[in-house]
C-alpha atoms as a PDB file:
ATOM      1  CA  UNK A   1     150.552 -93.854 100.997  1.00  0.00           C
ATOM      2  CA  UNK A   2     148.377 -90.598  99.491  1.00  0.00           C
ATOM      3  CA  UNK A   3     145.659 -92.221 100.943  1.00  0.00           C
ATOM      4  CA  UNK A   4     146.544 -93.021 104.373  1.00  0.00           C
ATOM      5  CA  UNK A   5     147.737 -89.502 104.887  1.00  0.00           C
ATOM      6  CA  UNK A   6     144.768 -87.821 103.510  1.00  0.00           C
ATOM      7  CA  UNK A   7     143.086 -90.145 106.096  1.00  0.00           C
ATOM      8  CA  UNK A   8     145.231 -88.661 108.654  1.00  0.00           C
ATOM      9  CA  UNK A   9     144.317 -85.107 107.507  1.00  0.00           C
ATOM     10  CA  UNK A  10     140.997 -85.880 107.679  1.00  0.00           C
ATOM     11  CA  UNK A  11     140.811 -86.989 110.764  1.00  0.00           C
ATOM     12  CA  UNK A  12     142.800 -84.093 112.483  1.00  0.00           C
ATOM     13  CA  UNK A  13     140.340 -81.758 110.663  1.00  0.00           C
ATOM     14  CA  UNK A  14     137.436 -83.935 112.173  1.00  0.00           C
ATOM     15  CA  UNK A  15     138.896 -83.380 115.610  1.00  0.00           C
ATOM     16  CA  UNK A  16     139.640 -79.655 115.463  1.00  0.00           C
ATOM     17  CA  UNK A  17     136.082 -79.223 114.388  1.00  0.00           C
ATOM     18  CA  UNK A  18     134.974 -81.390 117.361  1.00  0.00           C
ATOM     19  CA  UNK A  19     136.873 -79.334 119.463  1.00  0.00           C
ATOM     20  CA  UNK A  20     136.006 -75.981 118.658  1.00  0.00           C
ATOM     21  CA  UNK A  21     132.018 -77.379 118.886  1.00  0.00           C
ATOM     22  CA  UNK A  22     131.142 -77.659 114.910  1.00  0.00           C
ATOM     23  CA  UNK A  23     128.882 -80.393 114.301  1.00  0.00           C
ATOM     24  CA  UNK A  24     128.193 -82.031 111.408  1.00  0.00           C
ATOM     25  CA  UNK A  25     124.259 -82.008 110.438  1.00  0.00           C
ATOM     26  CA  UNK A  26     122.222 -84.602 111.999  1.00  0.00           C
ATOM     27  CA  UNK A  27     119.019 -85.840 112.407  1.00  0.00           C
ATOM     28  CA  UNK A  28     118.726 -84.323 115.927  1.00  0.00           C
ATOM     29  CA  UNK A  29     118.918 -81.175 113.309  1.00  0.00           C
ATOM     30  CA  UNK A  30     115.954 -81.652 111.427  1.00  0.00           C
ATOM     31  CA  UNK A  31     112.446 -80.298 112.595  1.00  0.00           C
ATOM     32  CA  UNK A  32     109.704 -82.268 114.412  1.00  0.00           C
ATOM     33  CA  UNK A  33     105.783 -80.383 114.108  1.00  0.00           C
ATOM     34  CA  UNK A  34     103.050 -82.116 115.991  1.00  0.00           C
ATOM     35  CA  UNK A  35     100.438 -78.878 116.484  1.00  0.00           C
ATOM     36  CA  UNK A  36      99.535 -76.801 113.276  1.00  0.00           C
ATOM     37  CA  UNK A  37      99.254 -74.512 112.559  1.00  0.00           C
ATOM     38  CA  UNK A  38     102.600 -73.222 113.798  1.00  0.00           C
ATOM     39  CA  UNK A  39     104.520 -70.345 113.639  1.00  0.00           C
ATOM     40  CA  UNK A  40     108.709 -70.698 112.167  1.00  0.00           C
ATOM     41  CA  UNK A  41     111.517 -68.980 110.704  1.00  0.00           C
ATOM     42  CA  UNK A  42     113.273 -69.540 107.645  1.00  0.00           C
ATOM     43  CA  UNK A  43     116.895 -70.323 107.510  1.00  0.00           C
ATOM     44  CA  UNK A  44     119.309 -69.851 104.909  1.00  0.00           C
ATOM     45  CA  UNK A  45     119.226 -67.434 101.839  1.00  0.00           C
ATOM     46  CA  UNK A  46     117.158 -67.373  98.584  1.00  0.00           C
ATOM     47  CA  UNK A  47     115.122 -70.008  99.869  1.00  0.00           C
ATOM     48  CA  UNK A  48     112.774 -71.086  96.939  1.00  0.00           C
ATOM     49  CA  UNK A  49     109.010 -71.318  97.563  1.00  0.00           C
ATOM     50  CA  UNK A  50     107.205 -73.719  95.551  1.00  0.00           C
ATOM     51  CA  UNK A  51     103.792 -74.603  94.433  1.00  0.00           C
ATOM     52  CA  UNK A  52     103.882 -78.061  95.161  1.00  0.00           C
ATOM     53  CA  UNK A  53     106.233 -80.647  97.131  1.00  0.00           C
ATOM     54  CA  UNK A  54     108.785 -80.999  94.668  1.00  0.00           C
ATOM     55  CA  UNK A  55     112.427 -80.101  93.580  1.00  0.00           C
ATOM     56  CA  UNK A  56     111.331 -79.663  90.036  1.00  0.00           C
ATOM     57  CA  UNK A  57     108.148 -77.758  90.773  1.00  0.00           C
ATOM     58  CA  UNK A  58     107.372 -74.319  89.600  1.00  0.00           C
ATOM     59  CA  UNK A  59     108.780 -71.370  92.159  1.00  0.00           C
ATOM     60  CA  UNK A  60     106.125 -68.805  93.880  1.00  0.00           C
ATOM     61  CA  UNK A  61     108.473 -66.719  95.509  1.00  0.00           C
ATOM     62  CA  UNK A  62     112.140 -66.836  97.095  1.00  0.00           C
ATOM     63  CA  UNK A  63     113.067 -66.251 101.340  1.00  0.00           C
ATOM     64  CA  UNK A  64     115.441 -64.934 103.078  1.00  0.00           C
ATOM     65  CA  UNK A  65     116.573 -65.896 106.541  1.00  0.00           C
ATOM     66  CA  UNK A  66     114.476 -64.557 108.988  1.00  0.00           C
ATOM     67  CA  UNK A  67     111.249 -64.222 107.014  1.00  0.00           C
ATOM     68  CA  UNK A  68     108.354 -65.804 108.938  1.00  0.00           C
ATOM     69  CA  UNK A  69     105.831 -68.585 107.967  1.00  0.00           C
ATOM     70  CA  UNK A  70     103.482 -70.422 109.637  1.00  0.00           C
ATOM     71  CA  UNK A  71     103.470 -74.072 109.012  1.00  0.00           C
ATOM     72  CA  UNK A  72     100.047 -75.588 108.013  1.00  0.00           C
ATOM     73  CA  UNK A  73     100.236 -78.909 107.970  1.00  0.00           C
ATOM     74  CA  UNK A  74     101.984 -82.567 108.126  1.00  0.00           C
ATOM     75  CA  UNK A  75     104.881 -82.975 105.730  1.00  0.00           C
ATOM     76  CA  UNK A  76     105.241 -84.923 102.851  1.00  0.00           C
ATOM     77  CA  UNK A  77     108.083 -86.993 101.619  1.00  0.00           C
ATOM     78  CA  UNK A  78     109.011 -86.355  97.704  1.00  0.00           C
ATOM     79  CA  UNK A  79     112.312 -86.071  95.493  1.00  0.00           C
ATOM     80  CA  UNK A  80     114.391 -87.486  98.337  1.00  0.00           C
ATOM     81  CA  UNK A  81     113.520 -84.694 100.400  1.00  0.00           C
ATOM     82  CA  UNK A  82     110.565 -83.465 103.058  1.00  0.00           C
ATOM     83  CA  UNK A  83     108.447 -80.262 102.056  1.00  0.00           C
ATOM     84  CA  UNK A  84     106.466 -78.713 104.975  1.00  0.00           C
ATOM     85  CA  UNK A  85     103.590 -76.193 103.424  1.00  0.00           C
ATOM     86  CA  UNK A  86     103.586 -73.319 104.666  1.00  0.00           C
ATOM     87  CA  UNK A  87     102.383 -69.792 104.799  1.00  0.00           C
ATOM     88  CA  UNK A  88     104.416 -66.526 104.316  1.00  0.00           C
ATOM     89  CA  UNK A  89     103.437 -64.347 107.054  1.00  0.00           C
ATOM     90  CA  UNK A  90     103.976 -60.797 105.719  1.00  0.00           C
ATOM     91  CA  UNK A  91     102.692 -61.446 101.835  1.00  0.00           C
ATOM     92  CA  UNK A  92     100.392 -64.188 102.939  1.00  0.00           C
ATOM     93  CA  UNK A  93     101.829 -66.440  99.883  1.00  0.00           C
ATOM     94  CA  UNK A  94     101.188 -70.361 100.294  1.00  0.00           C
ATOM     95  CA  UNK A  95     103.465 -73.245  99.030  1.00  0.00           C
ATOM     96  CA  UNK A  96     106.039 -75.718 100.174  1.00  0.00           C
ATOM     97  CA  UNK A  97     109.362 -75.201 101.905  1.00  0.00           C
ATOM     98  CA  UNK A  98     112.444 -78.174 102.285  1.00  0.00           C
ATOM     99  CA  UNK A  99     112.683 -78.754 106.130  1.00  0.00           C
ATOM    100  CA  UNK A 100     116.255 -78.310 105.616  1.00  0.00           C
ATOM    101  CA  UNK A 101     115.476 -74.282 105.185  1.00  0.00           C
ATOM    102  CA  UNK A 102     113.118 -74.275 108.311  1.00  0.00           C
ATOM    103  CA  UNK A 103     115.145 -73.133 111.556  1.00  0.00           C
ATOM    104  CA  UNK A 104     114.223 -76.012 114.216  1.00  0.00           C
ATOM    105  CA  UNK A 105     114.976 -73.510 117.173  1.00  0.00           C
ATOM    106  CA  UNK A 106     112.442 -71.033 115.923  1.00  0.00           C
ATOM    107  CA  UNK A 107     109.163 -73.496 115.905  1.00  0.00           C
ATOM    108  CA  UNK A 108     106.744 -72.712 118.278  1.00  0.00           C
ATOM    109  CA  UNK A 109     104.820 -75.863 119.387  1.00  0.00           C
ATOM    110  CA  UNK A 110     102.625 -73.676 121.692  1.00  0.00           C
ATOM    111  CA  UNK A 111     100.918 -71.032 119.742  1.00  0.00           C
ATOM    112  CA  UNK A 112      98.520 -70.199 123.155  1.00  0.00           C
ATOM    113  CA  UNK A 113     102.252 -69.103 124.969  1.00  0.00           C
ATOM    114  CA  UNK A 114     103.758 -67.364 122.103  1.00  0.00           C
ATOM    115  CA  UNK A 115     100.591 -65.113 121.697  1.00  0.00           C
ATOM    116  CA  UNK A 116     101.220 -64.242 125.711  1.00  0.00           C
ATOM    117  CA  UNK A 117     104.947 -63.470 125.242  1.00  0.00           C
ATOM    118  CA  UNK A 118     108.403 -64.082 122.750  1.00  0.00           C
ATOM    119  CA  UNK A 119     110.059 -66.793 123.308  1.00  0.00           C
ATOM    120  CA  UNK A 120     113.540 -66.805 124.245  1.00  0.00           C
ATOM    121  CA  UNK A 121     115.153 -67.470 120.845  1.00  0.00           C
ATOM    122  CA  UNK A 122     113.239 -64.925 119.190  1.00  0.00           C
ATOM    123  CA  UNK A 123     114.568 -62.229 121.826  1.00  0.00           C
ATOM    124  CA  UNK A 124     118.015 -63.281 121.585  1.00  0.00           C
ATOM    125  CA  UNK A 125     118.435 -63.456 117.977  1.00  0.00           C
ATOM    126  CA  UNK A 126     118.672 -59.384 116.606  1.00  0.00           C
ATOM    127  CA  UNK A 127     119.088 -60.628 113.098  1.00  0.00           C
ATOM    128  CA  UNK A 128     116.212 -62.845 112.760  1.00  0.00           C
ATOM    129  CA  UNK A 129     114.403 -59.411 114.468  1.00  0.00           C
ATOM    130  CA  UNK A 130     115.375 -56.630 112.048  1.00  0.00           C
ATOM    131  CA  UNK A 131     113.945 -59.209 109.269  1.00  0.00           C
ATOM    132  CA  UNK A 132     110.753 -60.542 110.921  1.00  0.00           C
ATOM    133  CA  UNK A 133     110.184 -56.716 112.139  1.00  0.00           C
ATOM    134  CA  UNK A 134     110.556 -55.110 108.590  1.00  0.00           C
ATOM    135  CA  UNK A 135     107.329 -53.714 107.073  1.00  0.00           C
ATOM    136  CA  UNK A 136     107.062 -56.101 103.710  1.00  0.00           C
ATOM    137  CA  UNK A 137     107.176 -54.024 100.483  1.00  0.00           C
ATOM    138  CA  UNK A 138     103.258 -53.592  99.848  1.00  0.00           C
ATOM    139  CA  UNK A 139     103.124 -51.662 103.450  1.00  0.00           C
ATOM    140  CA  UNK A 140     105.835 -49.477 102.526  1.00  0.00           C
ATOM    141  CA  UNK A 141     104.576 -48.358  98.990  1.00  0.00           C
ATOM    142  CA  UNK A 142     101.182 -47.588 100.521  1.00  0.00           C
ATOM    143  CA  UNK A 143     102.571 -45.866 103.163  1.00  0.00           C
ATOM    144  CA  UNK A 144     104.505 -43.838 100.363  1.00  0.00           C
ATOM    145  CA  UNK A 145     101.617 -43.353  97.936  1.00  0.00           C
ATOM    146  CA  UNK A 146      99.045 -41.816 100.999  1.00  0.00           C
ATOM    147  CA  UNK A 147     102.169 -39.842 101.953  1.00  0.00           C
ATOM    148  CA  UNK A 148     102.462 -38.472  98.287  1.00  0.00           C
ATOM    149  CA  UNK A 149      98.396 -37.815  98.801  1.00  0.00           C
ATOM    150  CA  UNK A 150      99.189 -35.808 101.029  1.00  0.00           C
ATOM    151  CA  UNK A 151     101.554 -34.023  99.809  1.00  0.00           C
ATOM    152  CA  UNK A 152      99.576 -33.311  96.711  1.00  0.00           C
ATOM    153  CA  UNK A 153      96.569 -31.756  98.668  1.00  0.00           C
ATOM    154  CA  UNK A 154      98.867 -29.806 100.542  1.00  0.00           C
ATOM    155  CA  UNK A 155     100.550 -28.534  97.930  1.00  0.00           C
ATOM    156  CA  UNK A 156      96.939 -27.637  96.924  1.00  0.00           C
ATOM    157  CA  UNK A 157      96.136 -25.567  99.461  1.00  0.00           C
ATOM    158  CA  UNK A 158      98.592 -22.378  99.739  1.00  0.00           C
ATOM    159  CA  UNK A 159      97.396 -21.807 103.528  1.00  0.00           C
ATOM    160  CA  UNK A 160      98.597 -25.398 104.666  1.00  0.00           C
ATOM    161  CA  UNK A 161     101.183 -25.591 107.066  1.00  0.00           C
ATOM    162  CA  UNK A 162     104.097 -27.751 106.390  1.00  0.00           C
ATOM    163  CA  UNK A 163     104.140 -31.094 108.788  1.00  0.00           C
ATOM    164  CA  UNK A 164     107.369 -30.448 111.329  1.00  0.00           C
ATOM    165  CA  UNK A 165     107.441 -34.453 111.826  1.00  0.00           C
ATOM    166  CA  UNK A 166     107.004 -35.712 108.380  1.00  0.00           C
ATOM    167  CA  UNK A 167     110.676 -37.334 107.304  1.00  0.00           C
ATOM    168  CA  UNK A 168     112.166 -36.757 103.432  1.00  0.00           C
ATOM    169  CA  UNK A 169     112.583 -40.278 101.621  1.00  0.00           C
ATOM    170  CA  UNK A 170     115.915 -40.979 100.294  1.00  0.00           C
ATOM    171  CA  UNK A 171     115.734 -39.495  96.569  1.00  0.00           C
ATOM    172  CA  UNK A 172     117.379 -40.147  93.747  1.00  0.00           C
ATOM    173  CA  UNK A 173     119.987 -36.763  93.396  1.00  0.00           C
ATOM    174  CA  UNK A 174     121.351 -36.206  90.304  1.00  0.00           C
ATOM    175  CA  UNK A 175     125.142 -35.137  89.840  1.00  0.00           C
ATOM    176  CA  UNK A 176     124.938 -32.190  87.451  1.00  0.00           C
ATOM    177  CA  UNK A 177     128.935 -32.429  86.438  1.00  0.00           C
ATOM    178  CA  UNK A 178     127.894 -36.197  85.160  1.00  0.00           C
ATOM    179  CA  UNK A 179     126.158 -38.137  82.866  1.00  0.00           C
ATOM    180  CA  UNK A 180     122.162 -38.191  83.997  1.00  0.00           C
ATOM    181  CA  UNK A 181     121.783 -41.677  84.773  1.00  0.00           C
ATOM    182  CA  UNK A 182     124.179 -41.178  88.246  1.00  0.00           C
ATOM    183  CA  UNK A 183     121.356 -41.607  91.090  1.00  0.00           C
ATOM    184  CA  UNK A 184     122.792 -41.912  94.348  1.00  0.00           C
ATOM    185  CA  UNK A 185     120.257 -42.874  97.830  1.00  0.00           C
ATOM    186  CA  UNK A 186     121.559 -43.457 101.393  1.00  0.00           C
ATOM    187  CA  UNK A 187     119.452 -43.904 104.837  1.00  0.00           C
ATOM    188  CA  UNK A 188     119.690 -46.477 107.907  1.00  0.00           C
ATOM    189  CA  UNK A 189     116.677 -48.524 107.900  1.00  0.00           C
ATOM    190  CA  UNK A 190     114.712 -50.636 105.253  1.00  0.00           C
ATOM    191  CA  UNK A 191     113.600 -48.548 102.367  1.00  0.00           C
ATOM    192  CA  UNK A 192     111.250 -48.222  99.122  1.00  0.00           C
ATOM    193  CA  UNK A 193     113.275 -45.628  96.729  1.00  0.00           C
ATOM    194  CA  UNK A 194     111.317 -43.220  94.949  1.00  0.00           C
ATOM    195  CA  UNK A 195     111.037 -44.602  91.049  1.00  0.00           C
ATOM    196  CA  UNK A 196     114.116 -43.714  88.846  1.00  0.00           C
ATOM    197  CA  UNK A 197     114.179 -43.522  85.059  1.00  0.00           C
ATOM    198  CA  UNK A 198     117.514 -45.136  83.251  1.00  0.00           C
ATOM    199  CA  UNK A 199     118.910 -44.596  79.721  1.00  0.00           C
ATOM    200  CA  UNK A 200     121.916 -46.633  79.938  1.00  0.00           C
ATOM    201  CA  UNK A 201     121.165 -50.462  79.374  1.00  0.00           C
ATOM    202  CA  UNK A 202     124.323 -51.287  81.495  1.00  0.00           C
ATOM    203  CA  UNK A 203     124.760 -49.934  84.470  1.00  0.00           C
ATOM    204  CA  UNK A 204     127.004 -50.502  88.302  1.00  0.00           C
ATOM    205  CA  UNK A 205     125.775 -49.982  91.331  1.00  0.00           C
ATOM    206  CA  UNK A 206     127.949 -49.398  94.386  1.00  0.00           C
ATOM    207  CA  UNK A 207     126.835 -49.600  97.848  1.00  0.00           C
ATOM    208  CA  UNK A 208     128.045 -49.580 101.344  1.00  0.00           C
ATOM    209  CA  UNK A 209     126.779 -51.157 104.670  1.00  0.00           C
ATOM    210  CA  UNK A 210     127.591 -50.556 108.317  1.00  0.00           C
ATOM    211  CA  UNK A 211     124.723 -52.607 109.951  1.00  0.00           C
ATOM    212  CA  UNK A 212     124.748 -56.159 111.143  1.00  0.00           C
ATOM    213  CA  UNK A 213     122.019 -57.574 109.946  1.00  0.00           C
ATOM    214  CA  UNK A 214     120.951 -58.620 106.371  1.00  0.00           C
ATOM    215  CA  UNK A 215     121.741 -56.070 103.871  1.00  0.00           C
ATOM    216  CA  UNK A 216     119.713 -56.574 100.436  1.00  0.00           C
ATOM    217  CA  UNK A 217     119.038 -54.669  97.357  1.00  0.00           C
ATOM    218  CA  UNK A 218     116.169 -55.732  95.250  1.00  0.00           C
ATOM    219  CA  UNK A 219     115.864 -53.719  91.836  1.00  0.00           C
ATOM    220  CA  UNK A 220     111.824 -54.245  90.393  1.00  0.00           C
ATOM    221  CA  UNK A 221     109.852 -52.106  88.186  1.00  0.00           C
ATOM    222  CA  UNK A 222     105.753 -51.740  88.040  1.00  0.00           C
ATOM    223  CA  UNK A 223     105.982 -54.685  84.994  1.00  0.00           C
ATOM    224  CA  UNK A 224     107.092 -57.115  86.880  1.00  0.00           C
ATOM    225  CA  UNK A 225     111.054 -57.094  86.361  1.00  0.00           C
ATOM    226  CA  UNK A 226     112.789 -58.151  89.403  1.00  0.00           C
ATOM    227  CA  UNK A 227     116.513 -58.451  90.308  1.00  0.00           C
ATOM    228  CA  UNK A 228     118.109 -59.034  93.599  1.00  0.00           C
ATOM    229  CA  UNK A 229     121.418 -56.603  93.469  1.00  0.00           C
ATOM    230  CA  UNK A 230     123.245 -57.614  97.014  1.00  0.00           C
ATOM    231  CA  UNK A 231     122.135 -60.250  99.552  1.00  0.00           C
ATOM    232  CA  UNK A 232     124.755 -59.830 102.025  1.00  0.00           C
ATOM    233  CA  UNK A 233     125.521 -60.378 106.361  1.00  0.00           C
ATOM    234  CA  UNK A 234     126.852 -57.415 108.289  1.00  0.00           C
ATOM    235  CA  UNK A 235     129.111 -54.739 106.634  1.00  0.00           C
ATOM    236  CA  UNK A 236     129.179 -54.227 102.814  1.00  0.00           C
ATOM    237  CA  UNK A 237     130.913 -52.120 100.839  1.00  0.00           C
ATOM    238  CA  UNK A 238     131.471 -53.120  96.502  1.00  0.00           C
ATOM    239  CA  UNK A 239     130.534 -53.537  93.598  1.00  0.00           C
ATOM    240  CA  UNK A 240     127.198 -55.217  91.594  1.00  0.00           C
ATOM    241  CA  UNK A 241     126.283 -54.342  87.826  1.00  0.00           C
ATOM    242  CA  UNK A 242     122.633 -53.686  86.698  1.00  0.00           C
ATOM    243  CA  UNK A 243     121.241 -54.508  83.165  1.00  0.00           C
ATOM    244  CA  UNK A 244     118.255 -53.514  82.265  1.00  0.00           C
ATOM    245  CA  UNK A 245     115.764 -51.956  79.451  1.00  0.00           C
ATOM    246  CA  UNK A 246     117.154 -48.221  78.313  1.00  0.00           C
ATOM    247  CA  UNK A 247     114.568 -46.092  79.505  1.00  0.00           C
ATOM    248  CA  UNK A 248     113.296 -48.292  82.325  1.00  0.00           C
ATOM    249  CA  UNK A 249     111.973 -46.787  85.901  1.00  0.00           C
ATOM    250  CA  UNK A 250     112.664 -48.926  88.551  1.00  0.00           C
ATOM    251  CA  UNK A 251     112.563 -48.362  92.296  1.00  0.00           C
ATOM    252  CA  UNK A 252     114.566 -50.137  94.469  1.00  0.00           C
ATOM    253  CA  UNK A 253     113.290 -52.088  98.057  1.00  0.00           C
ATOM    254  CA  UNK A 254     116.689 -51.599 100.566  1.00  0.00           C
ATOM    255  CA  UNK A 255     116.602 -54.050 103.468  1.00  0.00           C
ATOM    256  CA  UNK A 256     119.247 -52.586 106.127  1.00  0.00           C
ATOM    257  CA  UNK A 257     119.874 -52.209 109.921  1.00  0.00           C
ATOM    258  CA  UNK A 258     122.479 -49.523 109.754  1.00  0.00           C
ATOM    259  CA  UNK A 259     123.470 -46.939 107.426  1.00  0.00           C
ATOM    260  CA  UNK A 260     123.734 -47.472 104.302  1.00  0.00           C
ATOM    261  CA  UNK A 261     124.737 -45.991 100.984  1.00  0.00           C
ATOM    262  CA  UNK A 262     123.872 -46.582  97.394  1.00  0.00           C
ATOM    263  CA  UNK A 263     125.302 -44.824  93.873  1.00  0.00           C
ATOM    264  CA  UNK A 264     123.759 -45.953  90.271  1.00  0.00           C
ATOM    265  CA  UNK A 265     125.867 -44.886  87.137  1.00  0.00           C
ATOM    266  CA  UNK A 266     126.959 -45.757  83.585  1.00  0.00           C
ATOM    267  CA  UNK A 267     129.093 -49.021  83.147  1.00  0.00           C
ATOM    268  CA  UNK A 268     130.517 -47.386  79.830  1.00  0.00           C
END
């Protein structure tokens, strides 16, 4: 009797997700590449890059959705899955991606046509825009250090005029009532903080989020420590907690599409 009703259940379910035009994942889903190299998206979120095509294999980087790659050749069957290698357009990384993570409507079979225009999917998709758009993190923290160049040599010269365009970066701003690790940084587009020194080990980090696109918060310092804080869709606003070294400077890389807000302060 249990059975025959969860039968039931399951098929109403089935037909409500029919109706409202859900789809279960198909083979008509799954990507077909017959010119390489060619240019894709990724789908999906912390989307491991590997070195070779294999579910056990050692991880290069991670993706988020959006990122582009181009792929560079045929595919290749392995662990029950298919890997695709691929290139990561704004690092210039190489390894192997799962189809499954490869967005089949972003593929562009004719690289000749895309050079001449967008394609349509591309245009209508603002998400997949703010991401492929964003300046990747090596841009930004050159663009910062020849901005703090130039700052230095003007600070240099006593006669220089101070630049009427030139734009603060979001700082870290100490509350003087509170404990000294309380760093607090806001803006409305993807950002490289200026480094930060911590002396709490423990530490929570609240932030808020009005855009609509990916909002992420990745936490790295110059040796190599990396932690992704938030990885979040549209509008934000809690709670993470940070644990790092006492006495470690970090800088965080903010990827946002609308303003955003971010305070750093003593668990304990």
């Amino acid at each position: 009797m249990m059975m025959r009703v969860r039968s039931i259940l399951f098929a109403v379910l089935l037909a409500g997700l029919l109706a409202a035009g859900i789809s279960w994942p198909s083979a008509a889903q799954q990507i077909s590449v017959d010119v390489f190299p060619t240019s894709a998206i990724i789908r999906g979120e912390n989307v491991w890059l590997r070195f070779d095509p294999s579910a056990t294999t050692d991880i290069v980087t991670y993706l988020d959705r959006g990122d582009a790659i181009t792929l560079t050749g045929e595919s290749v069957a392995a662990d029950g899955d298919v890997f695709y290698p691929v290139e990561v357009v704004d690092t210039g990384e190489t390894g192997w991606i799962r189809d499954l993570f490869i967005d089949p409507g972003s593929i562009d079979q004719d690289v000749n046509a895309t050079a001449a225009a967008p394609n349509d999917t591309e245009a209508a998709n603002p998400r997949r825009n703010a991401r492929a758009n964003r300046p990747n993190r090596a841009a930004r923290n050159a663009n910062r250090g020849q901005s703090q160049t130039q700052d230095d040599a003007a600070a240099l010269d006593p006669t220089a005029a101070p630049d009427p365009a030139a734009e603060p970066e979001p700082t870290a701003v100490p509350d003087p009532a509170a404990p000294t690790d309380v760093f607090s940084f806001s803006g409305s587009a993807p950002t490289v903080t200026d480094p930060f020194t911590v002396t709490s080990g423990v530490l929570t980090v609240t932030a808020t989020h009005e855009g609509d696109a990916n909002f992420s918060v990745l936490a790295y310092s110059e040796d190599g420590y990396e932690e992704l804080l938030i990885n979040e869709i549209g509008p934000f606003d809690g709670q993470t907690t940070l644990e790092v070294e006492p006495g470690a400077t970090l800088t965080l890389d903010v990827d946002a599409n609308g303003p955003w807000t971010i305070a750093i302060e003593p668990s304990f």
